[in-house]
Protein backbone atom coordinates (compact mmCIF):
# COMPACT_ATOMS: atom_id res chain seq x y z
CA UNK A 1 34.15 15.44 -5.22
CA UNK A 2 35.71 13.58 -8.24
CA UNK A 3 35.54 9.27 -8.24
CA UNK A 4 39.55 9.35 -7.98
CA UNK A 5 39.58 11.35 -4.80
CA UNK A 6 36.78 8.83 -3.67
CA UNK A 7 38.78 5.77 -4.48
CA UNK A 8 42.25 7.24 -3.04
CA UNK A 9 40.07 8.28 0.51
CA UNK A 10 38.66 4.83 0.08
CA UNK A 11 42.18 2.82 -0.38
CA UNK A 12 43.32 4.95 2.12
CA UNK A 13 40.99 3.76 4.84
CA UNK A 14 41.29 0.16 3.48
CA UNK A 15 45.71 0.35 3.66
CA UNK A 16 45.48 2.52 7.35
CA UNK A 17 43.33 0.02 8.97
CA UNK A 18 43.84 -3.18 6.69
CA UNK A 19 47.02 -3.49 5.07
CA UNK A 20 47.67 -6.83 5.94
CA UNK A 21 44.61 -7.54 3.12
CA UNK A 22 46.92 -6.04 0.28
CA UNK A 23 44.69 -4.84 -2.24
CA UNK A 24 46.37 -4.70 -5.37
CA UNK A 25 43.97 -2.43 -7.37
CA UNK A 26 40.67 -0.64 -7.15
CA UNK A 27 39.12 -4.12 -8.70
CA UNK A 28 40.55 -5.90 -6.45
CA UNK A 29 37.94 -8.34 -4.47
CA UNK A 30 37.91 -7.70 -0.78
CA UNK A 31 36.58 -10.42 -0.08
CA UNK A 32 39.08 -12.50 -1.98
CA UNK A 33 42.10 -10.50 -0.31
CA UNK A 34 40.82 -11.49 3.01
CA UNK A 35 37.96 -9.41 4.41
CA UNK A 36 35.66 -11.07 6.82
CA UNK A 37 32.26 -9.74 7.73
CA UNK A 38 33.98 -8.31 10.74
CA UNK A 39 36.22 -6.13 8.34
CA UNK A 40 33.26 -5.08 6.07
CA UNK A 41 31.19 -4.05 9.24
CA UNK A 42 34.13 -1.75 10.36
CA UNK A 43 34.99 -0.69 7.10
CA UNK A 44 31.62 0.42 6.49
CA UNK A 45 31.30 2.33 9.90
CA UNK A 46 34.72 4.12 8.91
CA UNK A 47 33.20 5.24 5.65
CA UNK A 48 30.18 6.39 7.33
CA UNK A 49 32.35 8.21 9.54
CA UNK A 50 34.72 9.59 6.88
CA UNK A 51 31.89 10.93 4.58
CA UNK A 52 29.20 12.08 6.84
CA UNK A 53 26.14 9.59 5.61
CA UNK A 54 24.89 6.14 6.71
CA UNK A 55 24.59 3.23 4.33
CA UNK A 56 20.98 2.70 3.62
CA UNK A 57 19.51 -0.71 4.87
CA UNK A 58 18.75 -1.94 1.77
CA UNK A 59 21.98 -1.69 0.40
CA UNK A 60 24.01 -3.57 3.17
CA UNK A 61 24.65 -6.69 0.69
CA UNK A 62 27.61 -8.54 0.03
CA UNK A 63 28.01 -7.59 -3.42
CA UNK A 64 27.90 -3.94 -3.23
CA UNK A 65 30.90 -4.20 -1.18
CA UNK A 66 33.17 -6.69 -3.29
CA UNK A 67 35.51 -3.64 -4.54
CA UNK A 68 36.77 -0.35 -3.55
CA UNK A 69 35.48 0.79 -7.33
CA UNK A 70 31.54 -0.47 -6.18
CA UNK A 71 31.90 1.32 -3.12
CA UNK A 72 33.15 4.39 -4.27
CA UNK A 73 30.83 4.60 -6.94
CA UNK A 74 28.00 4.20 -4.11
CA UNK A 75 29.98 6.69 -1.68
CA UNK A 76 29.18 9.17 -4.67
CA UNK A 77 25.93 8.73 -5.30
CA UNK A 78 25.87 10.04 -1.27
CA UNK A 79 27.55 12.57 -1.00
CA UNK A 80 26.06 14.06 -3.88
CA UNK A 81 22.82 14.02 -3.01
């Protein structure tokens, strides 16, 4: 799977189910466009859904979910191993 068909899947989810946040680009800061933890939590548990693997524990922090770029490079590093 390529990064851009990552990031497309990944705006996908993130304009289907939160719209209302209008991300303007794959930088953009989710948090900044609105995200709560509420939206984070089910955006994860879509992602999880969408790709077939769980987010490790350790990795559940704030940071690696600012952008739809951090999490698709993270999605990658899944669903290639």
């Amino acid at each position: 799977m390529e990064r851009n068909d990552v990031v497309m899947i990944l705006t996908d989810i993130e304009q289907s189910n939160f719209g209302e946040m209008d991300i303007k680009n794959c930088d953009g800061d989710l948090i900044e466009a609105g995200f709560d933890s509420m939206n984070i939590i089910n955006y994860i548990l879509m992602i999880e859904e969408r790709f077939g693997f769980e987010f490790d524990d350790d990795d559940l922090v704030l940071d690696n979910f600012r952008s739809i770029e951090k999490i698709a490079d993270y999605v990658l590093l899944k669903v290639e191993q």
